[in-house]
Protein backbone atom coordinates (compact mmCIF):
# COMPACT_ATOMS: atom_id res chain seq x y z
CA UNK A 1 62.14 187.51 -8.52
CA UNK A 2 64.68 186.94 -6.26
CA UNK A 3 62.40 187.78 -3.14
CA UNK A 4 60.03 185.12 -4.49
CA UNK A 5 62.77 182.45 -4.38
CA UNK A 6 63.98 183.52 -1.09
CA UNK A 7 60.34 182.97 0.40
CA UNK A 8 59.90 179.66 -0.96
CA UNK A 9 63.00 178.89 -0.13
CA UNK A 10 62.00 179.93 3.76
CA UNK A 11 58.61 178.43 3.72
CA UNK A 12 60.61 175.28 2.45
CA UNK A 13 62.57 175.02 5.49
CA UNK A 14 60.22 176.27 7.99
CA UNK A 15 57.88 173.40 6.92
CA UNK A 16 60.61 170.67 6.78
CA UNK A 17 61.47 171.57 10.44
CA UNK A 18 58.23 171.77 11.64
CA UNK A 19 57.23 168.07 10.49
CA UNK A 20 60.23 166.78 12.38
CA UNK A 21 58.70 168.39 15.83
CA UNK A 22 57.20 164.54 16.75
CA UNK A 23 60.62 162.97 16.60
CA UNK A 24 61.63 160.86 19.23
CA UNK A 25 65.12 158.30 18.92
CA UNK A 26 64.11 154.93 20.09
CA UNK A 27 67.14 153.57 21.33
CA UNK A 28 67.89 156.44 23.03
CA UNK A 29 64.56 157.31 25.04
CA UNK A 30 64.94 155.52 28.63
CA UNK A 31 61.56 152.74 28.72
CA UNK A 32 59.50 153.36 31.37
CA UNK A 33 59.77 149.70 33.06
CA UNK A 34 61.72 147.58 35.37
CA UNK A 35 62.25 144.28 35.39
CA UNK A 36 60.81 142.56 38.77
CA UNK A 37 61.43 139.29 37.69
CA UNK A 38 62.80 137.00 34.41
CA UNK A 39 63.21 133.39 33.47
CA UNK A 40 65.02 132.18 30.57
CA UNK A 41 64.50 128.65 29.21
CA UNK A 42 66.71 127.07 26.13
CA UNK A 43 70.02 128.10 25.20
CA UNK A 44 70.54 130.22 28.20
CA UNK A 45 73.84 131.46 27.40
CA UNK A 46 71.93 133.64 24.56
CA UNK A 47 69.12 134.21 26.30
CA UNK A 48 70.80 136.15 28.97
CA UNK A 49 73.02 138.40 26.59
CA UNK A 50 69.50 139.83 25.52
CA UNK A 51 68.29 139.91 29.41
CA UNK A 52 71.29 141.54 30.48
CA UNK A 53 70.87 144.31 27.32
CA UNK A 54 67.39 144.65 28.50
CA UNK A 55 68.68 145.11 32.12
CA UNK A 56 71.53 147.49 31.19
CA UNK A 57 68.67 149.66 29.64
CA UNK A 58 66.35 149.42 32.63
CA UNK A 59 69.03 150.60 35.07
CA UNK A 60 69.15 154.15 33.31
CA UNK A 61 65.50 155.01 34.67
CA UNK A 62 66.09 153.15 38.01
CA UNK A 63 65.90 156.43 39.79
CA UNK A 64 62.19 157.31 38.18
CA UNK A 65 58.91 157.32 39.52
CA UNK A 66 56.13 155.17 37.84
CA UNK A 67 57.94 152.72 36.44
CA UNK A 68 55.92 149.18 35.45
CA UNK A 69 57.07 146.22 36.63
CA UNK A 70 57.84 143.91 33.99
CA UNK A 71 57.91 139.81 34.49
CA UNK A 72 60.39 138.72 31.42
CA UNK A 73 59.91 135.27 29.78
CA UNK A 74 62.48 134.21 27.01
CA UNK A 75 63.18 130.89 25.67
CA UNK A 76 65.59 130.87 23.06
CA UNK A 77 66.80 127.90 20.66
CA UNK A 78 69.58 127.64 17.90
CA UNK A 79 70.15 125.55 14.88
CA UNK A 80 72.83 125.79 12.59
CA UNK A 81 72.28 123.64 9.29
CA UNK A 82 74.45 123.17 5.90
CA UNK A 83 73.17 125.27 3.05
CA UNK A 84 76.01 124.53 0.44
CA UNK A 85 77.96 121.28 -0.09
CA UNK A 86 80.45 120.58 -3.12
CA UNK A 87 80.28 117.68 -4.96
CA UNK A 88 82.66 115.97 -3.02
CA UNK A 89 79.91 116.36 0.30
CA UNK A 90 81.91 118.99 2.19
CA UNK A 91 80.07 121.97 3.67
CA UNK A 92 80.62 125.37 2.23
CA UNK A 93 77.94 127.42 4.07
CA UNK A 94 76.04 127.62 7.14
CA UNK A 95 73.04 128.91 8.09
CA UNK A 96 72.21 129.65 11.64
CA UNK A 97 68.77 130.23 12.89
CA UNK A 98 68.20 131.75 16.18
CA UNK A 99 64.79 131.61 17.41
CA UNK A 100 63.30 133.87 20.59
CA UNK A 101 60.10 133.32 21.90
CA UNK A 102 59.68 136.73 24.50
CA UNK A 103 56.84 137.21 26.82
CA UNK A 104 56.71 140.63 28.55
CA UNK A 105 53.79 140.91 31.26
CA UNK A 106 52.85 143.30 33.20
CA UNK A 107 53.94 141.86 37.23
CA UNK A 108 51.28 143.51 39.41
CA UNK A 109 48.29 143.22 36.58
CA UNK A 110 49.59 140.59 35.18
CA UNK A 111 48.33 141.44 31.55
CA UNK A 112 50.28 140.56 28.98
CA UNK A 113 52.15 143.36 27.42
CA UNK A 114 54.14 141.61 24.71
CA UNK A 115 54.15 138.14 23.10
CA UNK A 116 56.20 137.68 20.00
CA UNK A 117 58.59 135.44 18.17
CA UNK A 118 61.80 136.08 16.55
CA UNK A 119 62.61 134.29 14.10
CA UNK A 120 66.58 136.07 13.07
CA UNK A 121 68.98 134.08 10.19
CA UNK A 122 72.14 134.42 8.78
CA UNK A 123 74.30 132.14 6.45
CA UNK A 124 78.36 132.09 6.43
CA UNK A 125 80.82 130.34 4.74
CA UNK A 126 83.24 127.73 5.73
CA UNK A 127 86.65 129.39 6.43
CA UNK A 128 89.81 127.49 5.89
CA UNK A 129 91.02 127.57 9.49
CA UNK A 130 88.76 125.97 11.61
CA UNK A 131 89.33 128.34 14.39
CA UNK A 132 88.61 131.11 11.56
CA UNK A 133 85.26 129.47 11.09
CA UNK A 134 83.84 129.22 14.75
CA UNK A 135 84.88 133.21 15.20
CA UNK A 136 82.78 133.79 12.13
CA UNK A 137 79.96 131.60 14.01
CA UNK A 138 80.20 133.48 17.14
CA UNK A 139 80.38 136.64 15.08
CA UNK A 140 76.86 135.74 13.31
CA UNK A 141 75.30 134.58 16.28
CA UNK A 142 76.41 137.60 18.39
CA UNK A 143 74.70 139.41 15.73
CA UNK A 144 71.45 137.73 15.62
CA UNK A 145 71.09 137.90 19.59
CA UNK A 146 71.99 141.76 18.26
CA UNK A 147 69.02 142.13 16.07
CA UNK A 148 66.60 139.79 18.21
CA UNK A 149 67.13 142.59 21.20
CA UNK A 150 66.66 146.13 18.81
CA UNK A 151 63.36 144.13 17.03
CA UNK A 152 62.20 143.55 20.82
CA UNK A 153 62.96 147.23 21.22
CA UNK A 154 61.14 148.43 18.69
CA UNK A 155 58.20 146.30 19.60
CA UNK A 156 58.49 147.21 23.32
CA UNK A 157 58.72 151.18 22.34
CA UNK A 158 55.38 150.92 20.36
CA UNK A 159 53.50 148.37 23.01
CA UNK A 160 54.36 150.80 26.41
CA UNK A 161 53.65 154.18 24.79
């Protein structure tokens, strides 16, 4: 009996390692592009934090051969709206929505690669310091342009493959 178990138990693991074998981290993995050229239209302040993560990325595989050019189009916008009043009319709650339109083609072909728009939100509440509540803003806006840039990651991983 005991051999039995033991030989399930081994097939058991021998089979859960062997579907991991196709496993490949996609934040990790350097892209196989370079950016030859970029404009950014909008709020250009966040449209270059997600340019410059996109550029920080690109400069790992500088040193590669057969790397696509990339021409990089974003135009970003931002509106930040009142979701909760009290009865007296004084805001409770924000909600910021940041919206990325990103074109990725390819420079030499020029085919279009990617064309997509992010739509990222996030509500926060009123603090009682009003220096308290722009941190908070910045805070939730930093981490929109954060989830706007690993979304076009994702999308860029699964469009270059």
């Amino acid at each position: 009996m005991k051999k039995i178990n033991s030989l399930i138990i081994l097939l058991f693991f021998t089979i859960s390692l062997n579907s991991c074998a196709g496993y490949k981290p996609i934040f990790s993995s350097p892209f196989q592009f370079k950016i030859a050229d970029y404009s950014i239209e909008g709020e250009k302040r966040l449209g270059n934090q997600i340019y410059l993560k996109l550029l920080n990325l690109t400069r790992t595989n500088e040193n590669q051969d057969n790397l696509v050019e990339v021409n990089l189009k974003i135009k970003t916008s931002i509106k930040k709206n009142a979701t909760i009043k009290d009865s007296t009319g004084k805001i409770l709650e924000y909600k910021i929505t940041l919206n990325s339109d990103v074109k990725v083609d390819n420079y030499l072909l020029e085919e279009n690669i990617l064309s997509h728009n992010f739509i990222m939100s996030s509500s926060y509440k009123v603090q009682d310091q009003y220096s308290e509540t722009k941190k908070l803003e910045e805070r939730t806006t930093e981490n929109l342009v954060n989830k706007t840039y690993e979304e076009l990651l994702i999308m860029l991983s699964e469009k270059m493959e």
